[in-house]
Each structure stands twice: as C-alpha cells, then as structure tokens.
N, C-alpha and C. Protein backbone atom coordinates (compact mmCIF):
# COMPACT_ATOMS: atom_id res chain seq x y z
N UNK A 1 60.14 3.63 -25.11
CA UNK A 1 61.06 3.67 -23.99
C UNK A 1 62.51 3.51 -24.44
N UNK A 2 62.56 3.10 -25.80
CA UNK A 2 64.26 2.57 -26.11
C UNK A 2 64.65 3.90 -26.73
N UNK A 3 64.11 4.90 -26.68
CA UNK A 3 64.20 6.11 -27.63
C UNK A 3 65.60 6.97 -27.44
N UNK A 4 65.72 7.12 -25.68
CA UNK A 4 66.67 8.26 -25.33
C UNK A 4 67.41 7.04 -24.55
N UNK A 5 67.87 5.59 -24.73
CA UNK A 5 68.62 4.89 -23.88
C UNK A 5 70.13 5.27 -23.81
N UNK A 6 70.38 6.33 -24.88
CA UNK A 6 71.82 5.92 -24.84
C UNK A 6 72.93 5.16 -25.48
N UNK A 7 72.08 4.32 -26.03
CA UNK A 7 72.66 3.65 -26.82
C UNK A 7 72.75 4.12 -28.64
N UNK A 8 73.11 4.80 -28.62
CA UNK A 8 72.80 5.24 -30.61
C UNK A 8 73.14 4.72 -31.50
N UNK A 9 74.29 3.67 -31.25
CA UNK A 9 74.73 3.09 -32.41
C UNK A 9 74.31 1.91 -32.38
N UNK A 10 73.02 1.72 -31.39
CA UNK A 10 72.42 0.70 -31.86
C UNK A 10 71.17 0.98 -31.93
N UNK A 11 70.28 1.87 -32.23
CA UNK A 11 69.31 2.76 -32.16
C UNK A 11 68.96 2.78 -33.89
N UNK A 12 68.07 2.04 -34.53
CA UNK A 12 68.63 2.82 -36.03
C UNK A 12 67.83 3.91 -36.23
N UNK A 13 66.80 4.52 -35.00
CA UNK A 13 65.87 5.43 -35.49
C UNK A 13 66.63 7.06 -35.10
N UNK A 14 66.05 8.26 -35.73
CA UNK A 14 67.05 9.16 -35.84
C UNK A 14 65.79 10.14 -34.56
N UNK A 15 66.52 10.88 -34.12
CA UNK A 15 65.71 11.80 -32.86
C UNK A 15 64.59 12.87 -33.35
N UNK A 16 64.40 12.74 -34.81
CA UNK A 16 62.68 13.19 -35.22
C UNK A 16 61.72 11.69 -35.23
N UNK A 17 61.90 11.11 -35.64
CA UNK A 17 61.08 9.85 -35.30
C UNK A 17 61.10 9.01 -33.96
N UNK A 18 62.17 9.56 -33.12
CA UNK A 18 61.97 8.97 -31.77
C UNK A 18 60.99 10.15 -30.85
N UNK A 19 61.11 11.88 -31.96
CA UNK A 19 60.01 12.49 -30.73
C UNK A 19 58.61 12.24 -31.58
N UNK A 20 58.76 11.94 -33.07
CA UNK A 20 57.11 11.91 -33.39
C UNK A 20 56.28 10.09 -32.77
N UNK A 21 56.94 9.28 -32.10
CA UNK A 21 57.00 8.27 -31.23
C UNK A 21 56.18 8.36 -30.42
N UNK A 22 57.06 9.62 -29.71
CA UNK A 22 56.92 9.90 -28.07
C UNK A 22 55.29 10.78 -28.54
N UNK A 23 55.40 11.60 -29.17
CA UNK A 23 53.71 12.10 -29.46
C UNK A 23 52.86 11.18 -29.77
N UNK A 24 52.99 10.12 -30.86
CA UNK A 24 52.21 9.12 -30.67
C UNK A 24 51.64 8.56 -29.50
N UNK A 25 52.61 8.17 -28.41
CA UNK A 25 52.25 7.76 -27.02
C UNK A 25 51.38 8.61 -26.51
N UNK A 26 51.67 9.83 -26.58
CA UNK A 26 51.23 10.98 -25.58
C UNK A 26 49.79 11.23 -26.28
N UNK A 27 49.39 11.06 -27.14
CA UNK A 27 47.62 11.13 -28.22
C UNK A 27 47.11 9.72 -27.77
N UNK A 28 47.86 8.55 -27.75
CA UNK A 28 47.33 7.66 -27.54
C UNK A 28 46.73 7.97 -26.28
N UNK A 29 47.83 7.50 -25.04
CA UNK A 29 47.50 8.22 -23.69
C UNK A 29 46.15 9.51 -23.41
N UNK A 30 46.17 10.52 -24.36
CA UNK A 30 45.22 11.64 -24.22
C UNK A 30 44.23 11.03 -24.89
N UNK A 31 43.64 10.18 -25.79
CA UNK A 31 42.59 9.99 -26.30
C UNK A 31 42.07 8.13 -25.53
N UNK A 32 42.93 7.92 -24.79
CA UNK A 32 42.47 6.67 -23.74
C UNK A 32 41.70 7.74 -22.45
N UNK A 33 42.82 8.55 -22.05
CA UNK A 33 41.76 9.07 -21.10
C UNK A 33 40.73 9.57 -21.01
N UNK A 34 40.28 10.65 -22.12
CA UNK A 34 39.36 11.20 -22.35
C UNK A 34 38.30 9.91 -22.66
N UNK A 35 38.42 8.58 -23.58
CA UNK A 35 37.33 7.14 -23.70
C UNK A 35 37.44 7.30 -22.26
N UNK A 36 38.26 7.20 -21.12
CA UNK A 36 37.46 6.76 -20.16
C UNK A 36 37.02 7.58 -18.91
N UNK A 37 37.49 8.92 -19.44
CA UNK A 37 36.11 9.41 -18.65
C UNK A 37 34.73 9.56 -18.93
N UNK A 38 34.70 9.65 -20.41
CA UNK A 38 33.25 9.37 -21.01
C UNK A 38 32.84 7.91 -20.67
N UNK A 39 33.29 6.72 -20.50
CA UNK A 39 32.87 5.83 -19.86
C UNK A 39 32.44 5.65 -18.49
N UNK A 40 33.27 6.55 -17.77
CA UNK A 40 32.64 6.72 -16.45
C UNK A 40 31.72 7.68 -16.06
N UNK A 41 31.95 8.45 -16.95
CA UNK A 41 30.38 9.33 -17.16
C UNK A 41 28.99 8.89 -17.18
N UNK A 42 29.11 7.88 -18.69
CA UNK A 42 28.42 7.17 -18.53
C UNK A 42 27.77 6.54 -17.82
N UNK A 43 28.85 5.98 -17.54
CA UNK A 43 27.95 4.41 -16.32
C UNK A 43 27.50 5.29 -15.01
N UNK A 44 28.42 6.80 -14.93
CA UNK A 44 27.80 7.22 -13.66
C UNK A 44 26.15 7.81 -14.09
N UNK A 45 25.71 8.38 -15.28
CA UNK A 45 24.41 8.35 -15.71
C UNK A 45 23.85 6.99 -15.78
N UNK A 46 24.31 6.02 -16.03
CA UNK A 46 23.04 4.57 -16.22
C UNK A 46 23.26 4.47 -14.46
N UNK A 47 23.55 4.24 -13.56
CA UNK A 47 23.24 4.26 -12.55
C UNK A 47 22.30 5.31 -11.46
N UNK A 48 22.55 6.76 -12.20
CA UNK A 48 21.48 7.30 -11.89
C UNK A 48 19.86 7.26 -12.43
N UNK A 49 20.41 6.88 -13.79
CA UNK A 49 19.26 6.35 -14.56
C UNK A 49 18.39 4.77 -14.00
N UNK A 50 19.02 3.97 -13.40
CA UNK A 50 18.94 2.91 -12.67
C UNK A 50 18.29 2.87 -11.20
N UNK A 51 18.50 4.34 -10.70
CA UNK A 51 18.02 4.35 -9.62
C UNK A 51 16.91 4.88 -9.78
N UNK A 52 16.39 6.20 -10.80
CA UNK A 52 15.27 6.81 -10.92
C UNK A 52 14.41 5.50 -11.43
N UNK A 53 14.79 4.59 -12.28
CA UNK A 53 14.00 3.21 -12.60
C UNK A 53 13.13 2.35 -11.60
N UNK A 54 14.41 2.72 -10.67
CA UNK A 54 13.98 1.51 -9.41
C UNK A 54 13.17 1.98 -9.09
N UNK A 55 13.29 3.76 -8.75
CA UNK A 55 12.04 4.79 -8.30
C UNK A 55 10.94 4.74 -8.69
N UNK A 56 11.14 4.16 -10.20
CA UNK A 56 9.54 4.38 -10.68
C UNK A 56 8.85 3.28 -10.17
N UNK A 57 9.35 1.97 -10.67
CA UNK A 57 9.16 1.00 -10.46
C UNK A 57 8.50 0.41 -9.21
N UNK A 58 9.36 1.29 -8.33
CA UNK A 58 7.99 1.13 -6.42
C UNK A 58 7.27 1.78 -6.85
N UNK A 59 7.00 2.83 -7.51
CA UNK A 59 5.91 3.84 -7.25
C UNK A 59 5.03 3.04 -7.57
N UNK A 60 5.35 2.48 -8.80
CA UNK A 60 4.09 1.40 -10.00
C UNK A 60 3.80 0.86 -8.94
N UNK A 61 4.50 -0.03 -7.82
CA UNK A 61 3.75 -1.13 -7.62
C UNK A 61 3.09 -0.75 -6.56
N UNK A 62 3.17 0.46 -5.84
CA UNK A 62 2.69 1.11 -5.12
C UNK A 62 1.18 1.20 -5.37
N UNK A 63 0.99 2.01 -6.36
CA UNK A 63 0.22 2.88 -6.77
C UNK A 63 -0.72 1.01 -7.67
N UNK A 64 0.12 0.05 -7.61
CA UNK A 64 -1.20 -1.05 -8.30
C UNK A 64 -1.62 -1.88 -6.98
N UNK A 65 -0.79 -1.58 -5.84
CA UNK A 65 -1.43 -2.16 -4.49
C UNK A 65 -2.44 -1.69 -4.04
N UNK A 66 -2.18 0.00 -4.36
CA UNK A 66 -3.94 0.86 -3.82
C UNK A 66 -4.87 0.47 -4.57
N UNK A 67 -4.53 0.20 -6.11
CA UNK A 67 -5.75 -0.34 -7.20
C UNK A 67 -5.96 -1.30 -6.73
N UNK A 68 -5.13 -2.61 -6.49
CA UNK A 68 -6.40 -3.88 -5.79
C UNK A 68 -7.11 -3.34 -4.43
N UNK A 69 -6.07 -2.71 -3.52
CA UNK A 69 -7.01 -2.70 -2.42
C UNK A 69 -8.33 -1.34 -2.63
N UNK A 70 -8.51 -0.82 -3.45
CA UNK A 70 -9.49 0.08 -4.00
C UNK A 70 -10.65 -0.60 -4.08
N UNK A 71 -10.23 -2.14 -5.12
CA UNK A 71 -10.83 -2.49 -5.86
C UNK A 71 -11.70 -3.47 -5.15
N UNK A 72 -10.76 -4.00 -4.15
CA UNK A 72 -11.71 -5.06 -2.81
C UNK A 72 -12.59 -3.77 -2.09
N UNK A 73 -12.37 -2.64 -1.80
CA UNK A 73 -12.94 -1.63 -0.84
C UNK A 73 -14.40 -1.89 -1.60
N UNK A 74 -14.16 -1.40 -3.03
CA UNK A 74 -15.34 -1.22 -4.08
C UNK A 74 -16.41 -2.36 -3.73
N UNK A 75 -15.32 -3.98 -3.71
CA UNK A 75 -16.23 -4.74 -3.81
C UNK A 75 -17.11 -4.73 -2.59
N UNK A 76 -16.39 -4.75 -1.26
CA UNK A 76 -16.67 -4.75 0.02
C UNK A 76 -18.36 -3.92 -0.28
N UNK A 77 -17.87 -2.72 -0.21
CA UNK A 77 -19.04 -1.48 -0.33
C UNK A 77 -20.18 -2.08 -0.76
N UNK A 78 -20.06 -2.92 -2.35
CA UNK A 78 -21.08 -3.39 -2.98
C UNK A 78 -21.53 -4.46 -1.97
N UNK A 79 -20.89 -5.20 -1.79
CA UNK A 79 -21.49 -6.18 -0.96
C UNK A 79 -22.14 -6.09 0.14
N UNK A 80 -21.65 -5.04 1.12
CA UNK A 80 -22.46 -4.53 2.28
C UNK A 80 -23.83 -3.93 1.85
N UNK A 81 -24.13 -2.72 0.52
CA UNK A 81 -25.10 -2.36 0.23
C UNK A 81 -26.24 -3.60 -0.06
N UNK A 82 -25.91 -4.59 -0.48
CA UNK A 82 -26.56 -5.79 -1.35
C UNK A 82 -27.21 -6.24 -0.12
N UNK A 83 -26.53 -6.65 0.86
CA UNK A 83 -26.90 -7.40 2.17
C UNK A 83 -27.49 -6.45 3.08
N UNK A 84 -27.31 -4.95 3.07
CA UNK A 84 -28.29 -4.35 4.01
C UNK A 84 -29.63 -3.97 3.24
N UNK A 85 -29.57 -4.07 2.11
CA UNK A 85 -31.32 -3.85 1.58
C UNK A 85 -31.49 -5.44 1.42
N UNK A 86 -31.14 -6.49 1.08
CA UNK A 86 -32.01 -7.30 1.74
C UNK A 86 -32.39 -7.83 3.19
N UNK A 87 -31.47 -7.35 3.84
CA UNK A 87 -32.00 -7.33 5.37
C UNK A 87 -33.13 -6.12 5.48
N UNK A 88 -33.20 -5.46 5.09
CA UNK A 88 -34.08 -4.11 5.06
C UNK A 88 -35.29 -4.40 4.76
N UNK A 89 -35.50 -4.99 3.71
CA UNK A 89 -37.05 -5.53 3.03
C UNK A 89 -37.62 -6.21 4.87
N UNK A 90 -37.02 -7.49 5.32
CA UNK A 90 -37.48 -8.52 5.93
C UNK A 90 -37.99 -7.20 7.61
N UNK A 91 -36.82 -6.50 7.23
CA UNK A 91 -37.56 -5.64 8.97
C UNK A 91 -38.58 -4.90 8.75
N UNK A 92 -38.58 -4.08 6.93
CA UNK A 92 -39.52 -3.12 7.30
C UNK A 92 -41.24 -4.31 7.26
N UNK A 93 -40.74 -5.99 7.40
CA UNK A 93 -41.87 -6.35 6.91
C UNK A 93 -42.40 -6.42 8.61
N UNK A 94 -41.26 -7.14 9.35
CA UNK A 94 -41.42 -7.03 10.43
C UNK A 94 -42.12 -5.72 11.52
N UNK A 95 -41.36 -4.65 10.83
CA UNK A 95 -42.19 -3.10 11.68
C UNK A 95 -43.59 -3.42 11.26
N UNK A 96 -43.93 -3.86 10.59
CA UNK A 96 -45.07 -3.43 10.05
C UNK A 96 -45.81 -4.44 10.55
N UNK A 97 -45.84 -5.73 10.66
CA UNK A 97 -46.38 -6.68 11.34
C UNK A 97 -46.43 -6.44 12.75
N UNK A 98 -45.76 -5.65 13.23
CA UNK A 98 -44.95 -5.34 15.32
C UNK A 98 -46.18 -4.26 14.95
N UNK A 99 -46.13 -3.39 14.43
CA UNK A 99 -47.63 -2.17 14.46
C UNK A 99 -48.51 -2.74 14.57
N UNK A 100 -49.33 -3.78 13.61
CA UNK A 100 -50.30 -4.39 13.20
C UNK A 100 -50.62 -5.02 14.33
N UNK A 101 -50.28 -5.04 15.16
CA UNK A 101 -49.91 -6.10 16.31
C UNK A 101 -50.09 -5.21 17.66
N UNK A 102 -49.52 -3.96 17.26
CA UNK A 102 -49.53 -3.06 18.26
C UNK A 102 -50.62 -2.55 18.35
N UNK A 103 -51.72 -2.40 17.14
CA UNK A 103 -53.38 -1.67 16.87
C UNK A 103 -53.94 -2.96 17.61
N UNK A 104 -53.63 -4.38 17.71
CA UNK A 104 -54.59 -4.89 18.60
C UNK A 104 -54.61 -5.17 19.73
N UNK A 105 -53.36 -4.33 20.50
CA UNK A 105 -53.14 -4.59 22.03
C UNK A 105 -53.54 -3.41 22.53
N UNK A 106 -54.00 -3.37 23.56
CA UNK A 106 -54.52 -2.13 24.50
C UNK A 106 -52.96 -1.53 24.80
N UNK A 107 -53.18 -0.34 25.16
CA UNK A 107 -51.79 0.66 25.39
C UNK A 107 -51.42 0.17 26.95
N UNK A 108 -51.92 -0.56 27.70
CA UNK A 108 -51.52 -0.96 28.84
C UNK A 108 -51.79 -2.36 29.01
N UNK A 109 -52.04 -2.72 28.20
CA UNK A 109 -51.60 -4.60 28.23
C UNK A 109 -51.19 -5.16 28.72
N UNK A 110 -50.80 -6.46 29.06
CA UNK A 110 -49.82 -7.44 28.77
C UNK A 110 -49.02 -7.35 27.70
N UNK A 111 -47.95 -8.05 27.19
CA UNK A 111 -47.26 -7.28 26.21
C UNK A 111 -47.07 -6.55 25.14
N UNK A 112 -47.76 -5.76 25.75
CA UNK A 112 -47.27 -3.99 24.93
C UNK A 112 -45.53 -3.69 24.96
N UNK A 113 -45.27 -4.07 26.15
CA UNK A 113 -43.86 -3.87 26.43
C UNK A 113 -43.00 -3.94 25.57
N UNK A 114 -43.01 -5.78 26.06
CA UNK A 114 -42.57 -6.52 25.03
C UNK A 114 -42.49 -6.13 23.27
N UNK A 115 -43.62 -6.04 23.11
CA UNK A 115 -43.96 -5.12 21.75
C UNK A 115 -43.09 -3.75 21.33
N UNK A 116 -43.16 -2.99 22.25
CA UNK A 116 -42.40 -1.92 22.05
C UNK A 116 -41.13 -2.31 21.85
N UNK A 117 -40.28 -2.93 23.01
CA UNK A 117 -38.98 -3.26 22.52
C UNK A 117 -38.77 -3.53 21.49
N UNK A 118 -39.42 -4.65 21.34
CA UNK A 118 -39.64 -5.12 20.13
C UNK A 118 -39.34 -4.04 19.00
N UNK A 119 -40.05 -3.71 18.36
CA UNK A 119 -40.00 -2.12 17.11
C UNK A 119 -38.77 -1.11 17.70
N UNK A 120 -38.35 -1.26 18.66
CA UNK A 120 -37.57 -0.46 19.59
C UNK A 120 -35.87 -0.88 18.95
N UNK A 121 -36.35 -2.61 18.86
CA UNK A 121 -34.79 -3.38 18.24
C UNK A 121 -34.83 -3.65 16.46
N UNK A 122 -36.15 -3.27 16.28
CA UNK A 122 -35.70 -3.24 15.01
C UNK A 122 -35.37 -2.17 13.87
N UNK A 123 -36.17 -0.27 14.71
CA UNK A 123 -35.22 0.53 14.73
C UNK A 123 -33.98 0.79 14.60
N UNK A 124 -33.00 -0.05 15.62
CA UNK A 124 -32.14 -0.02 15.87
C UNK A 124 -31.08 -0.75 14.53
N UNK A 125 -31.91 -1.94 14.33
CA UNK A 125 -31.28 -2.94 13.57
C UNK A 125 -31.14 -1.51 12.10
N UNK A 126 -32.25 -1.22 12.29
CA UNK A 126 -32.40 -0.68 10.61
C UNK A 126 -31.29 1.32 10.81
N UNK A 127 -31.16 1.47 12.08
CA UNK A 127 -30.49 2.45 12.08
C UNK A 127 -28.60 2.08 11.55
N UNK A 128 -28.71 0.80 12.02
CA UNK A 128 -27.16 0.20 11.82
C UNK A 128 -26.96 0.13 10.30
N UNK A 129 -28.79 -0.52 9.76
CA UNK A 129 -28.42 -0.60 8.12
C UNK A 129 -28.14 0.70 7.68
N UNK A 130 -28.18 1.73 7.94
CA UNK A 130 -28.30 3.04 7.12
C UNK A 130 -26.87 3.34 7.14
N UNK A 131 -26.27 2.93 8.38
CA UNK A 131 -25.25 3.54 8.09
C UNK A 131 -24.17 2.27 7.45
N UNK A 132 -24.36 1.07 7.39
CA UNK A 132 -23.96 0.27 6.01
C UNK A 132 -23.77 0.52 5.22
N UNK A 133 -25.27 1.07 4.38
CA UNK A 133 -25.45 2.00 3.37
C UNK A 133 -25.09 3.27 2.75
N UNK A 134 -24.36 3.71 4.06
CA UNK A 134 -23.92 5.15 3.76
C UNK A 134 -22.14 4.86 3.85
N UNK A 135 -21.97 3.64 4.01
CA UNK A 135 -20.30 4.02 3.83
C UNK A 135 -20.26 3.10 2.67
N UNK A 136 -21.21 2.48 1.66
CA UNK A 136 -21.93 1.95 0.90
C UNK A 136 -21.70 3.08 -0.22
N UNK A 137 -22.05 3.94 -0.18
CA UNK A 137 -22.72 4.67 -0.87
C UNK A 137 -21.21 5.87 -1.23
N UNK A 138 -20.92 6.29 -2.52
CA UNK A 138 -19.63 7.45 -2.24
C UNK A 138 -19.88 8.60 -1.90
N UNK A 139 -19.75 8.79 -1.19
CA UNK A 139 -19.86 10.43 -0.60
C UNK A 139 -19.79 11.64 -1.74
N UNK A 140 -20.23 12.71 -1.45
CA UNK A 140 -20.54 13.59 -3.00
C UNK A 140 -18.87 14.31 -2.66
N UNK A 141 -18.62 15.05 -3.14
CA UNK A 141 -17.56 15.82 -3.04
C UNK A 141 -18.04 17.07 -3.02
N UNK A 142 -17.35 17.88 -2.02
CA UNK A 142 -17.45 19.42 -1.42
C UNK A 142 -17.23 20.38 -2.34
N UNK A 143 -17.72 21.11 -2.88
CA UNK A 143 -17.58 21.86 -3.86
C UNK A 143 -16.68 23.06 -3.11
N UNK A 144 -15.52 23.69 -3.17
CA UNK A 144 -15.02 25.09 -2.54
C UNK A 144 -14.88 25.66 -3.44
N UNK A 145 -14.52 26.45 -2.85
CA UNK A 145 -14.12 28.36 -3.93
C UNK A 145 -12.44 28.06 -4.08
N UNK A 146 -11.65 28.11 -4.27
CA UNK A 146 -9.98 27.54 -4.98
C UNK A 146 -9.87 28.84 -5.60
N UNK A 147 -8.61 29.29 -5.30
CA UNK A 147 -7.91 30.23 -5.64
C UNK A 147 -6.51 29.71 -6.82
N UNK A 148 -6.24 30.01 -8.04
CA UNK A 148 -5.83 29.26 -8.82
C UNK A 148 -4.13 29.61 -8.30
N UNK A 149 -4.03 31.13 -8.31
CA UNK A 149 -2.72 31.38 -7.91
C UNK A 149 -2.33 30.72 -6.78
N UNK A 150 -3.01 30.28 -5.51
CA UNK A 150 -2.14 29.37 -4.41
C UNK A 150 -1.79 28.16 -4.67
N UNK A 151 -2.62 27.69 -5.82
CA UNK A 151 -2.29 26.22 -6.22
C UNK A 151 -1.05 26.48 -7.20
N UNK A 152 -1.18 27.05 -7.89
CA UNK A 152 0.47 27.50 -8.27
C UNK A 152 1.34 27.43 -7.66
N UNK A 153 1.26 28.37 -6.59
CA UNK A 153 2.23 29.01 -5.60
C UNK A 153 2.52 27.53 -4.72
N UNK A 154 1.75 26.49 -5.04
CA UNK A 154 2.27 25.18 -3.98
C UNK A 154 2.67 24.44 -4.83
N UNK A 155 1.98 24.10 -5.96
CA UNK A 155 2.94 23.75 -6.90
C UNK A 155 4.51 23.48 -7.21
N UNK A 156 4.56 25.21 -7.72
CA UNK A 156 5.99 25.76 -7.56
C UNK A 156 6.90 24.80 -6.71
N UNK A 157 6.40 25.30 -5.22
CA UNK A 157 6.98 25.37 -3.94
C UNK A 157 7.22 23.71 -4.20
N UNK A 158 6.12 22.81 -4.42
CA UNK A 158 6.72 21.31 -4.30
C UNK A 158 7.95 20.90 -5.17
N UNK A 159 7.65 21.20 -6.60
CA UNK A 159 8.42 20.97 -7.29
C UNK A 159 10.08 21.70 -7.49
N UNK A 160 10.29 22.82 -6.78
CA UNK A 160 11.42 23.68 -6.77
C UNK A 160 12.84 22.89 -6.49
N UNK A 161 12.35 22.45 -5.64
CA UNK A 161 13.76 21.83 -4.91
C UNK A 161 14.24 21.05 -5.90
N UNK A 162 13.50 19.50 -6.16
CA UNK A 162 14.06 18.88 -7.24
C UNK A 162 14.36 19.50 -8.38
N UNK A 163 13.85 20.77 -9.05
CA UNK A 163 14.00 20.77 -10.21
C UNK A 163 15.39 21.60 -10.24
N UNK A 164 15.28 22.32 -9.19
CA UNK A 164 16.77 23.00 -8.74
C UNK A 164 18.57 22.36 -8.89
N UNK A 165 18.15 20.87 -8.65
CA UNK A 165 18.60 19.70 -8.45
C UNK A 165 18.96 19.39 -10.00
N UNK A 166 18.23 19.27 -10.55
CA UNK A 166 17.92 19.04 -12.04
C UNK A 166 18.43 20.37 -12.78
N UNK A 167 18.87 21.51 -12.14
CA UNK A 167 19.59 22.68 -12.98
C UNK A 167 18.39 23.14 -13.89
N UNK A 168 17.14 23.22 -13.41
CA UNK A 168 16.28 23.91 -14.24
C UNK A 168 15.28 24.56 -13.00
N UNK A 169 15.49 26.65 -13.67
CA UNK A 169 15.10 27.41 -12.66
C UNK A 169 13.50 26.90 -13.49
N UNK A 170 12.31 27.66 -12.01
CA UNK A 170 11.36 27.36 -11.63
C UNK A 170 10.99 28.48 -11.43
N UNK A 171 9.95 29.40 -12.27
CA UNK A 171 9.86 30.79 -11.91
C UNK A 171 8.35 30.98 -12.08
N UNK A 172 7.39 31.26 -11.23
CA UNK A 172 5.86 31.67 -11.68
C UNK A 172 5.62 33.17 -11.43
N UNK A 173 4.80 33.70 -12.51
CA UNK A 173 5.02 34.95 -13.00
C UNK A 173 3.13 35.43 -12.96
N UNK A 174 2.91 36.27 -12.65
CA UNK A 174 1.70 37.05 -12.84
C UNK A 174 1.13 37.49 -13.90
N UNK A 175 0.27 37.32 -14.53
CA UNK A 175 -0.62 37.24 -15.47
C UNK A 175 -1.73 39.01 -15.27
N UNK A 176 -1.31 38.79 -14.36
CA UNK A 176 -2.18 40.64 -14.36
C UNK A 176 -1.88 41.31 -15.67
C-alpha cells in the first residue's frame, strides 16, 4: 500500500520492485482464492457425503429392525406349530374315544346329542389347529413365467432418475 503514496523521497524502493510487490499481492490473493474454493468444495462434498451416510445408516437400522422382527415372527411360527401338534395328539385321542363311545350308544339315545356336539367341537378345535399350522408353516412360492426384458425395462426406469442426478446416462440396449 506504501508503493504509489507519493511520497518518493522517502520511498527507498524504485517502481520495478514496487510493481513486482503489487504481483506478489495479486498471486498471493489468486492462489488464497482458488485454496478456498477447493475448501468449500470440499466441505460442500463431505456434507453430501454426510448425508448419503446418514442415508445409509437408517437404511441399516431399518433393514436390522425387520431382522429382529423376522426373527420373533420365525420364533412366534415355531412356537404356534409346537403347541398346535401337541394340542393335536390329546383331540385326535379324544375323537377317538367320542367314536368309541358313539359305537355304544344307539343312534337315537339319550346322549347321542350331546355326543355329537361333542366331536362336532372338537372338529372345530382341530380345524383352528390347521390353520395355526398353516401360518406355521412357509408358504411355497409361485413359480411364474418372467419376462427378463420387463425386469430390465423397470429396472432402468427405477434407477434413471437418480443416476441422471449422478451425471451418469442409463441406456438398455437389445440383445437381438
């Protein structure tokens, strides 16, 4: 700043070293700004980087909340199967005793009725076990016919947008 004051005869520097000065300033100045836009570059990537983190980071805990609650479903399942076949043994002992029972009553008895209900509720009991057992039990999986190109074609379609986002084209091409 004391370069062009005006003052020269008290100045001892001569006007090539007061402009190679002023360039000094002006490199300094140009190589501060350029550090700090790469610094703000930066930090503006670790913050996007920070947020895709956070992103993952729910997903994880997401995706380990369905694993315990999977994992109680699993147990549940087991446990219902365990408890409807041993309830199962004790009725089919019961049907079978309610028959045995039923060969020595006349078909118009005294309680025959009774009797019938009877086998009538434990039917019932054992219709409830089955289906215990069947949400017990994993279901098979449906076999279909899948067309490979639509699963592509949705693919694609899910992933496009973001990757668009991301500056990387997304192109599926035919194989014919």
């Amino acid at each position: 700043p004391h370069a062009f004051l005006g003052f020269p005869m008290f100045d001892p520097a001569h006007g090539l070293e007061k402009s190679l000065e002023m360039v000094v300033y002006v490199a300094v100045a140009i190589v501060t700004g350029v550090l700090v836009d790469r610094e703000r570059a930066e930090r503006r990537e670790q913050v996007r980087l920070a947020g895709r983190l956070k992103l993952a980071l729910e997903e994880r805990e997401r995706i380990a909340d369905q694993l315990i609650r999977s994992g109680r479903l699993t147990a549940l399942g087991e446990l219902t199967a365990g408890i409807a076949h041993e309830i199962r043994n004790p009725l089919h002992a019961l049907r079978g005793t309610a028959e045995i029972l039923g060969d020595e009553l006349p078909p118009s008895g005294p309680g025959r009725d009774m009797l019938e209900r009877h086998i009538g509720e434990i039917d019932r009991l054992s219709r409830v076990l089955d289906r215990f057992l069947a949400f017990a039990q994993p279901s098979r999986p449906a076999l279909v016919p899948l067309d490979p190109a639509l699963v592509l074609r949705r693919a694609v379609g899910l992933v496009s947008a973001q990757a668009r986002r991301d500056g990387v084209d997304v192109e599926l091409t035919s194989v014919e």
